[in-house]
PDB file of N, CA and C in Angstrom:
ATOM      1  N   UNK A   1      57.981   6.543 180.431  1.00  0.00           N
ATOM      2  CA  UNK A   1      58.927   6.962 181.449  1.00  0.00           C
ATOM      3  C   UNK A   1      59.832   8.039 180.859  1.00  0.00           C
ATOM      4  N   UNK A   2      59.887   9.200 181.722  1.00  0.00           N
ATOM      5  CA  UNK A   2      60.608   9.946 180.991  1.00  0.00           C
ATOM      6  C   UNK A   2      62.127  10.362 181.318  1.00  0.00           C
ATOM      7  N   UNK A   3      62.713   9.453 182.179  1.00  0.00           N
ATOM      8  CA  UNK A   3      63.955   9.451 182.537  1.00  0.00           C
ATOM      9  C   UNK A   3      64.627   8.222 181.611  1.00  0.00           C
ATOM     10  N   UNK A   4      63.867   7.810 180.541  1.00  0.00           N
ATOM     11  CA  UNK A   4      65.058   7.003 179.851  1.00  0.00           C
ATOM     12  C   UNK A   4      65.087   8.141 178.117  1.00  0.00           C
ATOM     13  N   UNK A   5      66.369   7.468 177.842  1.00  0.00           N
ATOM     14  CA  UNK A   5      66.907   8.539 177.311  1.00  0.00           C
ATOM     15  C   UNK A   5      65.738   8.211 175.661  1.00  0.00           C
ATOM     16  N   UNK A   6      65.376   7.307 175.209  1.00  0.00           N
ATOM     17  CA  UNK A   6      64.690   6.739 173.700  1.00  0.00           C
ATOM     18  C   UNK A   6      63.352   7.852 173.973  1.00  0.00           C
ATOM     19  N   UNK A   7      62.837   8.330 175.303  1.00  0.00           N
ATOM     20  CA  UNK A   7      61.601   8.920 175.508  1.00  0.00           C
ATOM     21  C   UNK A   7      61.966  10.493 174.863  1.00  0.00           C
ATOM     22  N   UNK A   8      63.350  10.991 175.531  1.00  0.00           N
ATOM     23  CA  UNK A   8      63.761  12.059 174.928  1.00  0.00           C
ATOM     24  C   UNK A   8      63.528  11.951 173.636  1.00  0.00           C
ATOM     25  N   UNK A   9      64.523  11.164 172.837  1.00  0.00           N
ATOM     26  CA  UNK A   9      64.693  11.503 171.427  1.00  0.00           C
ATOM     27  C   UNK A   9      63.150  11.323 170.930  1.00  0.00           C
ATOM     28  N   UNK A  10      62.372  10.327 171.060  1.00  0.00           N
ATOM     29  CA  UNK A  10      61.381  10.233 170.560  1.00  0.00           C
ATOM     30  C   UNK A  10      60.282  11.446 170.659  1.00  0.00           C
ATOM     31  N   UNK A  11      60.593  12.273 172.035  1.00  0.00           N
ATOM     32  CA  UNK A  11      59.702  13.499 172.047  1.00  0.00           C
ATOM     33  C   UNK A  11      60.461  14.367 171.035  1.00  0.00           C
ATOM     34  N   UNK A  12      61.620  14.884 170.715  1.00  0.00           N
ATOM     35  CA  UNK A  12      62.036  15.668 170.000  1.00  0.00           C
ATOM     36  C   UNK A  12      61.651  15.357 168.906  1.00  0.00           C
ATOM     37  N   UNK A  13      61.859  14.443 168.716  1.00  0.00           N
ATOM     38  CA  UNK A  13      61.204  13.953 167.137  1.00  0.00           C
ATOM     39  C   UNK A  13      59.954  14.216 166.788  1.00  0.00           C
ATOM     40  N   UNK A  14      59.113  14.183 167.410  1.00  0.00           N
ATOM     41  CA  UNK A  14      57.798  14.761 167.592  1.00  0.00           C
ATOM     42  C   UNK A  14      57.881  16.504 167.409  1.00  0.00           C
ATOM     43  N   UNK A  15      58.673  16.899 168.312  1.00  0.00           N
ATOM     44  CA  UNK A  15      58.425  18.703 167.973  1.00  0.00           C
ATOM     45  C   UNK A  15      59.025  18.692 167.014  1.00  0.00           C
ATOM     46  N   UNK A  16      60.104  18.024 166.660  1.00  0.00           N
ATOM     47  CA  UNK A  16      60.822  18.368 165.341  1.00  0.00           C
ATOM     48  C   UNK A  16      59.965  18.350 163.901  1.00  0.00           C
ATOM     49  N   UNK A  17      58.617  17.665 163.855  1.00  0.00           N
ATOM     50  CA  UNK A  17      58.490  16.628 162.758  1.00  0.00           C
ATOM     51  C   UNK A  17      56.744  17.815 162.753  1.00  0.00           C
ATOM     52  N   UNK A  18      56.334  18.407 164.341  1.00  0.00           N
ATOM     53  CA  UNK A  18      55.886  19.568 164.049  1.00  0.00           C
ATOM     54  C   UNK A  18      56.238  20.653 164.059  1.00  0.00           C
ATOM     55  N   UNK A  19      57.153  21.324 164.013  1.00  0.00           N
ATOM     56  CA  UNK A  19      57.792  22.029 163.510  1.00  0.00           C
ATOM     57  C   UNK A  19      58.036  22.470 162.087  1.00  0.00           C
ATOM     58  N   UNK A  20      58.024  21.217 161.758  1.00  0.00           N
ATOM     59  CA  UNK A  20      58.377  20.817 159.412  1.00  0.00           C
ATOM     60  C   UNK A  20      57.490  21.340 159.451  1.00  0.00           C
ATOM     61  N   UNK A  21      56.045  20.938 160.180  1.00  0.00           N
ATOM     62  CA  UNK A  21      55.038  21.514 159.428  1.00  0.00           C
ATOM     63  C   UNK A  21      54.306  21.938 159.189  1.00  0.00           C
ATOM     64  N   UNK A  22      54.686  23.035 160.611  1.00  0.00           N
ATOM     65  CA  UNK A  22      54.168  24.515 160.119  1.00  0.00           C
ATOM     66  C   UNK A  22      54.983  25.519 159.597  1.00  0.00           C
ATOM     67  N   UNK A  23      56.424  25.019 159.268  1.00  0.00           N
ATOM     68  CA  UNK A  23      57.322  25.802 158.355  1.00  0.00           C
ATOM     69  C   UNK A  23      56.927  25.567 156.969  1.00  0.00           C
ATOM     70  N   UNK A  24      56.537  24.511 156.420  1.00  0.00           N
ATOM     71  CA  UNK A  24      56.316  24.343 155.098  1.00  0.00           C
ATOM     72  C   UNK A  24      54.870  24.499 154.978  1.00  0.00           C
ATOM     73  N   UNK A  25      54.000  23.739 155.234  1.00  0.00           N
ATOM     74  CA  UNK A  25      52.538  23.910 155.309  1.00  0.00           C
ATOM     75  C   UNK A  25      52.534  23.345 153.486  1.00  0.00           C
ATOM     76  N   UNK A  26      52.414  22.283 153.083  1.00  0.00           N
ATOM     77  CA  UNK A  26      51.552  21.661 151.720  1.00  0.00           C
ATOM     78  C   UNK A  26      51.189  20.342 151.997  1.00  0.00           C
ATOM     79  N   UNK A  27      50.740  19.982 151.044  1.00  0.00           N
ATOM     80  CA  UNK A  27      49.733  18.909 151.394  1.00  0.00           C
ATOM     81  C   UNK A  27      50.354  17.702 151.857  1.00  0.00           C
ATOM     82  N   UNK A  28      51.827  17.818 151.020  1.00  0.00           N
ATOM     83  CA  UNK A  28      52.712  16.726 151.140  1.00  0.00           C
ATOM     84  C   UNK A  28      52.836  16.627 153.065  1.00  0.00           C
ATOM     85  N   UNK A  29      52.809  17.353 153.642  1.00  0.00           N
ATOM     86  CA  UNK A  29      53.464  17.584 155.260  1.00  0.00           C
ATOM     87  C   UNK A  29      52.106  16.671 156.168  1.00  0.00           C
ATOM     88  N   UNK A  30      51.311  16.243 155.213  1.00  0.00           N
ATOM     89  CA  UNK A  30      50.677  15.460 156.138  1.00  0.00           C
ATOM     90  C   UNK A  30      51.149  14.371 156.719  1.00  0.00           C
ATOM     91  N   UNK A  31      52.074  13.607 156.054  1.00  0.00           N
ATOM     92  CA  UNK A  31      52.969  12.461 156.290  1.00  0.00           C
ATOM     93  C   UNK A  31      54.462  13.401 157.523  1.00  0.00           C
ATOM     94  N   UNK A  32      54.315  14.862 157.920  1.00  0.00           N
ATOM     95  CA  UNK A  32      54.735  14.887 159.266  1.00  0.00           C
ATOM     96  C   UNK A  32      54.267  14.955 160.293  1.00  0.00           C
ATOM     97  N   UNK A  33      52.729  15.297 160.158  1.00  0.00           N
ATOM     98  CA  UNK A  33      52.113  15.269 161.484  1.00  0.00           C
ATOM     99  C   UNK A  33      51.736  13.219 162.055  1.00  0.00           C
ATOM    100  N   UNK A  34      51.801  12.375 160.706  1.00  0.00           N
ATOM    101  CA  UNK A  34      51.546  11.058 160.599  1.00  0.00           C
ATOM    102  C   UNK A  34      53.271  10.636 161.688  1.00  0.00           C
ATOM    103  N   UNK A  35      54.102  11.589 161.372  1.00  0.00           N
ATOM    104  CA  UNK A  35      55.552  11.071 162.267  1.00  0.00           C
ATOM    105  C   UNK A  35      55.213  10.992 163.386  1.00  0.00           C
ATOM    106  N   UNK A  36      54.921  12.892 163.853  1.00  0.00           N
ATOM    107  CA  UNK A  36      54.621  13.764 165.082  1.00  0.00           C
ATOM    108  C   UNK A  36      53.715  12.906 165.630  1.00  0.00           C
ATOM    109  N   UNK A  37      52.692  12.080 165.247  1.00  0.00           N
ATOM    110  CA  UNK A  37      51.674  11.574 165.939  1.00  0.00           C
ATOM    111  C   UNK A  37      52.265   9.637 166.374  1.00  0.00           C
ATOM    112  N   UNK A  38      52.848   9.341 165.146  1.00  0.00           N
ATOM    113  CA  UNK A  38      53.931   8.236 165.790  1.00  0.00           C
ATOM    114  C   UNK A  38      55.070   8.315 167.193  1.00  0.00           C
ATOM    115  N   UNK A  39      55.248   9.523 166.842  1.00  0.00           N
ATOM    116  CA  UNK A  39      56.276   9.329 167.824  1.00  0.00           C
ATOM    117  C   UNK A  39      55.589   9.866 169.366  1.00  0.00           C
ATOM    118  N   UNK A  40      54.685  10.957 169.201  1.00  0.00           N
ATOM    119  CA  UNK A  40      54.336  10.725 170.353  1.00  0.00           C
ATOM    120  C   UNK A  40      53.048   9.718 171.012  1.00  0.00           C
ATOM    121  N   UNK A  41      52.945   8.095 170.435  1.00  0.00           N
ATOM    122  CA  UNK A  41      52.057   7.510 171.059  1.00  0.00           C
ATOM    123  C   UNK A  41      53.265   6.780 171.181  1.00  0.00           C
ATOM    124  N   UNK A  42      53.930   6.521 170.546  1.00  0.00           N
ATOM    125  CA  UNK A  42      55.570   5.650 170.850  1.00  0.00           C
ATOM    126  C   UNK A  42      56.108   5.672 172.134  1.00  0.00           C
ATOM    127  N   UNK A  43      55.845   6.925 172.794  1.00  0.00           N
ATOM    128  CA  UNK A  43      56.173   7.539 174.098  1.00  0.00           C
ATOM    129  C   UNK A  43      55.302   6.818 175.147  1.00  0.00           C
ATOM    130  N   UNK A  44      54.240   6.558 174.727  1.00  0.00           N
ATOM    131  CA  UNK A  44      53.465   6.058 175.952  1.00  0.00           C
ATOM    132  C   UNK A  44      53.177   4.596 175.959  1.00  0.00           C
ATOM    133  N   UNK A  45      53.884   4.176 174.978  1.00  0.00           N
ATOM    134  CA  UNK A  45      54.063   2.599 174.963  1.00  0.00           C
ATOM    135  C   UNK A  45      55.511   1.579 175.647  1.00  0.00           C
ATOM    136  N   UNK A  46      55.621   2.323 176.820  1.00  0.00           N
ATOM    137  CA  UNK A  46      56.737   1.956 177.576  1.00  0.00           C
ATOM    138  C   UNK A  46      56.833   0.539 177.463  1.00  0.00           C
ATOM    139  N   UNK A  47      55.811  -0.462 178.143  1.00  0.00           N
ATOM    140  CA  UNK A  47      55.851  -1.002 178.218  1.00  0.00           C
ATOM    141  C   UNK A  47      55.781  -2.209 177.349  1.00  0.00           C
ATOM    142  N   UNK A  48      55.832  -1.612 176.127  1.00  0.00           N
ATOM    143  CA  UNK A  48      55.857  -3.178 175.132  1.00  0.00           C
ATOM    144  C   UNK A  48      56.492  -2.153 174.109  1.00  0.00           C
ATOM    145  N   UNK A  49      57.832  -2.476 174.435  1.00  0.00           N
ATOM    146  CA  UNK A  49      59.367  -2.593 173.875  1.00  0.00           C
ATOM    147  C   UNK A  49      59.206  -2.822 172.499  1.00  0.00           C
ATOM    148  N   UNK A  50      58.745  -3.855 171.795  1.00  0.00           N
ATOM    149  CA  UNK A  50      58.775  -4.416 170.979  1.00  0.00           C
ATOM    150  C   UNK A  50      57.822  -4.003 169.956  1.00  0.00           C
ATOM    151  N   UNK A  51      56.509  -3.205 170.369  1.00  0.00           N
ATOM    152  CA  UNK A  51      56.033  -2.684 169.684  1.00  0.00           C
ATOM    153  C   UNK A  51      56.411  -0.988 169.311  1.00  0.00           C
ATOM    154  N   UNK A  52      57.236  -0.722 169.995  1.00  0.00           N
ATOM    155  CA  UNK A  52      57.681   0.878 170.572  1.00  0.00           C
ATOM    156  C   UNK A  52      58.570   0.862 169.071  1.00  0.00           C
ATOM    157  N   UNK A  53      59.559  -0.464 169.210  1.00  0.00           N
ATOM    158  CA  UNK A  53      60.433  -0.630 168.167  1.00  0.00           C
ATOM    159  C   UNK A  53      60.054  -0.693 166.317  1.00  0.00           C
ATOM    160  N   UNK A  54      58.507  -1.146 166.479  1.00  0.00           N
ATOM    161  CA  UNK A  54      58.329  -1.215 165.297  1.00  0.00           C
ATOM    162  C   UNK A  54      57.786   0.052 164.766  1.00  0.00           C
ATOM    163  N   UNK A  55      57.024   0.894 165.677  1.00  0.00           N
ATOM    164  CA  UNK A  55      56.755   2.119 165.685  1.00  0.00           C
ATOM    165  C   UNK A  55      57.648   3.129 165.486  1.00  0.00           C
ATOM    166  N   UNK A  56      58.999   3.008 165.701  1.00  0.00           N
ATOM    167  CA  UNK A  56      60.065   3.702 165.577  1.00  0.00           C
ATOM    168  C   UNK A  56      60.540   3.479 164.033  1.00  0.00           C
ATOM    169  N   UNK A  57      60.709   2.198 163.672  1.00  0.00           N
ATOM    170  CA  UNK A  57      60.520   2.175 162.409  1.00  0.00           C
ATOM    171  C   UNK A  57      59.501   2.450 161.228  1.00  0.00           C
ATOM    172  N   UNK A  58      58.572   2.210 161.519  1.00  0.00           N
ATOM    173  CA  UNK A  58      57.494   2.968 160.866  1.00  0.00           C
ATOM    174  C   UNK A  58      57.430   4.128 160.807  1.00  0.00           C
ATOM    175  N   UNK A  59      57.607   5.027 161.396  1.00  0.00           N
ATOM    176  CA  UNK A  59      58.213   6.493 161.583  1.00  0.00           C
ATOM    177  C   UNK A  59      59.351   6.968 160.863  1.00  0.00           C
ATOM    178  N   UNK A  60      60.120   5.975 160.762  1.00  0.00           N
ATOM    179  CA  UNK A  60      61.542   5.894 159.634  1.00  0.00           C
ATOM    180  C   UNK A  60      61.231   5.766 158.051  1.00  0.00           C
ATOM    181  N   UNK A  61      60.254   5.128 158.134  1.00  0.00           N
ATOM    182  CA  UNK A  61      59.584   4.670 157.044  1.00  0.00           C
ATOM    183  C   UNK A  61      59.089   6.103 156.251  1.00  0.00           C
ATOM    184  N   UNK A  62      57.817   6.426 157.391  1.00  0.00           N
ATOM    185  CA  UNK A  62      56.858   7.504 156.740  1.00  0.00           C
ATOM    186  C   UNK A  62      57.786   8.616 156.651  1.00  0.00           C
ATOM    187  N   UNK A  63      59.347   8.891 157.041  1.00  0.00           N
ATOM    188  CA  UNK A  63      59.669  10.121 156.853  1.00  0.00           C
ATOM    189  C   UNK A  63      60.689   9.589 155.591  1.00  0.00           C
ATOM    190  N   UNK A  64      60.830   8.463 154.909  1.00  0.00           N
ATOM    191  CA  UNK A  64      61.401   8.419 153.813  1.00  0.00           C
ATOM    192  C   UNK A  64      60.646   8.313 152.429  1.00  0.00           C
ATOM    193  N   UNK A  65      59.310   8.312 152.566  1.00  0.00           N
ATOM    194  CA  UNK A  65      57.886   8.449 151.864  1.00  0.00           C
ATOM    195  C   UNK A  65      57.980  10.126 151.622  1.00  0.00           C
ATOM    196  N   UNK A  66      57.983  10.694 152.607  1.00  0.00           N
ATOM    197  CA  UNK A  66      57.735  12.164 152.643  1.00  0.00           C
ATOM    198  C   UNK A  66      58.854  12.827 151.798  1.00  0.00           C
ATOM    199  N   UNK A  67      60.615  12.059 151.680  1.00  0.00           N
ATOM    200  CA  UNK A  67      61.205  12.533 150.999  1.00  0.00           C
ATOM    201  C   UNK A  67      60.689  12.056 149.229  1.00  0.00           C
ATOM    202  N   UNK A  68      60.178  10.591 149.491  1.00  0.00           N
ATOM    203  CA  UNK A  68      60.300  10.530 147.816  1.00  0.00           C
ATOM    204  C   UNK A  68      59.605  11.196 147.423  1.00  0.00           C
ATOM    205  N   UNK A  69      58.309  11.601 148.366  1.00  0.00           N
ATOM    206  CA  UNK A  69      57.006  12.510 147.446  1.00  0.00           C
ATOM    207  C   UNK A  69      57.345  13.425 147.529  1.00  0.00           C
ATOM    208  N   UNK A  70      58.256  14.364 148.203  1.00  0.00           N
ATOM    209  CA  UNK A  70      59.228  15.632 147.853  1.00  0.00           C
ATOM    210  C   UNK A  70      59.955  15.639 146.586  1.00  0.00           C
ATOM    211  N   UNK A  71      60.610  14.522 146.339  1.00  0.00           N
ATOM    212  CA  UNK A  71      61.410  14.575 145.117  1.00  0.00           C
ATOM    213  C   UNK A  71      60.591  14.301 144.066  1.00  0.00           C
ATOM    214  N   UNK A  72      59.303  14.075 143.605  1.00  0.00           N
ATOM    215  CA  UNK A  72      58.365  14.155 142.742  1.00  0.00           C
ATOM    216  C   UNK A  72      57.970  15.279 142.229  1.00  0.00           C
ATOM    217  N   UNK A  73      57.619  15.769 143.883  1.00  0.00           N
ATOM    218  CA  UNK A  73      56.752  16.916 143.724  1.00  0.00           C
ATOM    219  C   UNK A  73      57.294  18.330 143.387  1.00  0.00           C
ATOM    220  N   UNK A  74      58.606  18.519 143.527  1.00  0.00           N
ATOM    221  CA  UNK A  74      59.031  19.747 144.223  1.00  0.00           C
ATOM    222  C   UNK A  74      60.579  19.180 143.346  1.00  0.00           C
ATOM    223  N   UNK A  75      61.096  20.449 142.164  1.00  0.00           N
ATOM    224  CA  UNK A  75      62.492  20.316 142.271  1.00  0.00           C
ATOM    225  C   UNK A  75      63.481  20.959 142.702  1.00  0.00           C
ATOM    226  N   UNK A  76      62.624  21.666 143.459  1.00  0.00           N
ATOM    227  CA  UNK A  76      64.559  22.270 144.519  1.00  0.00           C
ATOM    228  C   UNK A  76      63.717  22.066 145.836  1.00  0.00           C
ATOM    229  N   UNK A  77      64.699  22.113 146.554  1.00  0.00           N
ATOM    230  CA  UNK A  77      64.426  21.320 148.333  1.00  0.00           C
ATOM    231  C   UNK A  77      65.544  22.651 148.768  1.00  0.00           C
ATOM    232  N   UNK A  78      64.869  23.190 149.703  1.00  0.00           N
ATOM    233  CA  UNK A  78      65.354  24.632 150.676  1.00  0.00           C
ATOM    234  C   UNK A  78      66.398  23.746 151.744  1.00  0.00           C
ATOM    235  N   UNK A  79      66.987  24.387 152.673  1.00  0.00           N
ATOM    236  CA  UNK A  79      67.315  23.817 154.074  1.00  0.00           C
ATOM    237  C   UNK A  79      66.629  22.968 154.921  1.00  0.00           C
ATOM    238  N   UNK A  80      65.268  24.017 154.776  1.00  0.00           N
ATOM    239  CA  UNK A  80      64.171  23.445 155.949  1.00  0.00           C
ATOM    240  C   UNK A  80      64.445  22.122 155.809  1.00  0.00           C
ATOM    241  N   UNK A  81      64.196  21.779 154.777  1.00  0.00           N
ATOM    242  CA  UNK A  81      63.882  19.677 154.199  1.00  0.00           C
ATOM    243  C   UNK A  81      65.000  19.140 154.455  1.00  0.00           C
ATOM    244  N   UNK A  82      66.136  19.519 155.510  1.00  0.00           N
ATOM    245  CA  UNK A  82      66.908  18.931 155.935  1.00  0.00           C
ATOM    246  C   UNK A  82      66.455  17.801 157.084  1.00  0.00           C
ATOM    247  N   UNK A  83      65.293  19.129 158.228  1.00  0.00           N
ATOM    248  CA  UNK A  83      64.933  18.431 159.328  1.00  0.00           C
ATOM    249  C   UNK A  83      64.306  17.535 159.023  1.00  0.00           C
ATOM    250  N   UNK A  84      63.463  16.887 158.828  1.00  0.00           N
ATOM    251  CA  UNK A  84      63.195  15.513 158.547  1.00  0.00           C
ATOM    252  C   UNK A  84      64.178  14.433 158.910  1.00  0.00           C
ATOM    253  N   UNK A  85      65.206  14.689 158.232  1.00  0.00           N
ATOM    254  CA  UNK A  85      66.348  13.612 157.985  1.00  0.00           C
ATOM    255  C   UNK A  85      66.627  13.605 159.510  1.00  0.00           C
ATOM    256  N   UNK A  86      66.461  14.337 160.266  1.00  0.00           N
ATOM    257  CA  UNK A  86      66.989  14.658 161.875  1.00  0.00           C
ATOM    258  C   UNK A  86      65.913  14.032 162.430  1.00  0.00           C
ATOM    259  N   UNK A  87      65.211  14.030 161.987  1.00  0.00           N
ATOM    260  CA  UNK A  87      64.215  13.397 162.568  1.00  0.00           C
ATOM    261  C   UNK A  87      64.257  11.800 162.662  1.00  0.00           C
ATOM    262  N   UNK A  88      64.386  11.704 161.164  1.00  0.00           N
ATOM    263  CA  UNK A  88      64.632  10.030 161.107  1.00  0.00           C
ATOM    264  C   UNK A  88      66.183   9.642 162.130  1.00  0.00           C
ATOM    265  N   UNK A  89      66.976  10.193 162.164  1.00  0.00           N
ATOM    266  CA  UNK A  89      67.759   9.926 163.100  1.00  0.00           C
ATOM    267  C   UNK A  89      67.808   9.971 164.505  1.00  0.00           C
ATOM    268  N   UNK A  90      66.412  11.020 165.314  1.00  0.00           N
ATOM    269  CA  UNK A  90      66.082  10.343 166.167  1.00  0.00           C
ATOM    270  C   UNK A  90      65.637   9.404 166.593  1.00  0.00           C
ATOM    271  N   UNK A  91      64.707   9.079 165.865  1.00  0.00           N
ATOM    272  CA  UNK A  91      64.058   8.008 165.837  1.00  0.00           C
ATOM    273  C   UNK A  91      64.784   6.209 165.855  1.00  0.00           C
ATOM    274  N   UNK A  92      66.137   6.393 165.131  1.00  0.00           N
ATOM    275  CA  UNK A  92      66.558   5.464 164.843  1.00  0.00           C
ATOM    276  C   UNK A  92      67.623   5.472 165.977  1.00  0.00           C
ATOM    277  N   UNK A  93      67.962   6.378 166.702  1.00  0.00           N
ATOM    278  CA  UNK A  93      68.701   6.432 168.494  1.00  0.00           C
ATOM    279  C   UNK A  93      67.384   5.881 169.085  1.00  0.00           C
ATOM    280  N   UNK A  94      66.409   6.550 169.138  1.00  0.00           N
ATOM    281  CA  UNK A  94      65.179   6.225 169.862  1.00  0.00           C
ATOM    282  C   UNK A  94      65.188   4.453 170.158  1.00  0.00           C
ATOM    283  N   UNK A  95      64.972   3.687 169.018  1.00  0.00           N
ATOM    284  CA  UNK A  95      65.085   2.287 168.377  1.00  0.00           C
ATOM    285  C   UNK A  95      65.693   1.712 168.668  1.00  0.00           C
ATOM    286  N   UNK A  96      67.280   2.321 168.825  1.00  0.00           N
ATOM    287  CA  UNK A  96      68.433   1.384 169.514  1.00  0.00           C
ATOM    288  C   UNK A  96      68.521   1.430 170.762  1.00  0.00           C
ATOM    289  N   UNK A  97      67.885   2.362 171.178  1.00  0.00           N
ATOM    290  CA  UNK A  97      68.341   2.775 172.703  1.00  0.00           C
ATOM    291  C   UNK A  97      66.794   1.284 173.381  1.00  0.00           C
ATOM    292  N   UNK A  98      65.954   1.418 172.511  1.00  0.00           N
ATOM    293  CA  UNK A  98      64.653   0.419 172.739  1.00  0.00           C
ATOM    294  C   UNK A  98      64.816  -0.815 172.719  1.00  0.00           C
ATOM    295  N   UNK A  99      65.244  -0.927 171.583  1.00  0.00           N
ATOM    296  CA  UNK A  99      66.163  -2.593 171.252  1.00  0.00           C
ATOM    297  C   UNK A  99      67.377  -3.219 172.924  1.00  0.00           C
ATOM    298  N   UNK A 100      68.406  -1.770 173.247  1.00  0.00           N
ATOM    299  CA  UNK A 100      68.778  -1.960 174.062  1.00  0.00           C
ATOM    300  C   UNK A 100      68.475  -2.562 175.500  1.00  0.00           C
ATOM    301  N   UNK A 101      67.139  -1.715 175.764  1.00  0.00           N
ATOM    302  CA  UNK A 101      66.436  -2.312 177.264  1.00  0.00           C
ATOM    303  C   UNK A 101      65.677  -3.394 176.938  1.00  0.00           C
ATOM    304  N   UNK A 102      65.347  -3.759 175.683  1.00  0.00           N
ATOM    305  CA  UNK A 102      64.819  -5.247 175.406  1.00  0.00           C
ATOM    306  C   UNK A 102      65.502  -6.648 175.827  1.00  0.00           C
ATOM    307  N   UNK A 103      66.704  -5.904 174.535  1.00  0.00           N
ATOM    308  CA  UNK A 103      68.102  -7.411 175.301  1.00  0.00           C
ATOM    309  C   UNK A 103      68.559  -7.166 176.601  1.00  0.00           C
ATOM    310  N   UNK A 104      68.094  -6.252 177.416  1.00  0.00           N
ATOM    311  CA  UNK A 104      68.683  -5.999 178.877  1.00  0.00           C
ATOM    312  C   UNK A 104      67.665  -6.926 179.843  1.00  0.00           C
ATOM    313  N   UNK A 105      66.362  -6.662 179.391  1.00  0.00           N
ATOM    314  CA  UNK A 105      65.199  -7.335 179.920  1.00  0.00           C
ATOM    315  C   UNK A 105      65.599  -8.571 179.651  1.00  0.00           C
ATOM    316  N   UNK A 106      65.598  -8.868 178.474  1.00  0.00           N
ATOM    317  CA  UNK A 106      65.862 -10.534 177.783  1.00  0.00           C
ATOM    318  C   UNK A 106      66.970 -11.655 178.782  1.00  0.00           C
ATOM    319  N   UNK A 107      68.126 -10.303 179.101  1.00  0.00           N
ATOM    320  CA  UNK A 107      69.012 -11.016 179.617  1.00  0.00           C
ATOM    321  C   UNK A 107      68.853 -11.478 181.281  1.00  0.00           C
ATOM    322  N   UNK A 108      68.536 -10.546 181.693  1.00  0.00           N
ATOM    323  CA  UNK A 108      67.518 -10.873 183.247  1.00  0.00           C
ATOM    324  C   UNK A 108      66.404 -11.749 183.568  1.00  0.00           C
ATOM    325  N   UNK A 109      66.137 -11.978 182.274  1.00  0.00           N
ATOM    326  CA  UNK A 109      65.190 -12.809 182.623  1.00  0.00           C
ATOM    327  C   UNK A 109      65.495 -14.432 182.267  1.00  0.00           C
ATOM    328  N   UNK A 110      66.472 -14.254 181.491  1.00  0.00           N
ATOM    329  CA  UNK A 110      67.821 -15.720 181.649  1.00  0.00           C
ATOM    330  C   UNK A 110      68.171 -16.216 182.998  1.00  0.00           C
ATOM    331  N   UNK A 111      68.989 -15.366 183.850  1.00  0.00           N
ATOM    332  CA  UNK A 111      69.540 -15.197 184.916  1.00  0.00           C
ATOM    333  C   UNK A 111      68.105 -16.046 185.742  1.00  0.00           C
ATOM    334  N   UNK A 112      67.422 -15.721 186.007  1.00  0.00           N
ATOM    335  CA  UNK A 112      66.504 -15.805 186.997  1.00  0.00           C
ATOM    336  C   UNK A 112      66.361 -17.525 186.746  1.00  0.00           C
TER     337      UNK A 112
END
């Protein structure tokens, strides 16, 4: 659904995460198209919340992998290798905003 707001961030996160990587282009950037491709099947998993959520984290995950194998690989880090980190912070709005309509669901379905 693309009128809730976790669909936004989660698509940006996606252009954002391709974007990295065709600005950088090394081998290491395979772990952004592994984001780019998380986040946009994340998008079409409306309906199970709960897996959307773990996917969002896993995505958090693989873009903090991508920094350590940066800091291995590579000892100076440009600007560019900022976005990433923007990335993981969509992702982690994405997550809360997911978590959110979960306990919203959760709670409606008390009521009843």
């Amino acid at each position: 659904m693309i009128q809730r707001k976790q669909t936004l961030f989660l698509l940006l996160a996606a252009v954002l995460a391709l974007v990295c990587f065709f600005v950088r282009l090394t081998w290491l950037d395979v772990l952004q198209i592994v984001s780019a491709a998380l986040s946009s099947t994340t998008i079409f998993l409306y309906k199970k919340r709960i897996l959307q959520a773990r996917l969002c984290l896993v995505g958090i995950v693989v873009i903090f992998a991508w920094y350590v194998g940066l800091a291995v690989t590579e000892s100076e880090i440009s600007t560019i290798d900022c976005l990433p980190m923007v990335n993981a912070i969509l992702l982690q709005m994405a997550r809360k905003g997911i978590t959110d309509d979960e306990k919203l669901v959760r709670s409606m379905d008390r009521i009843r």
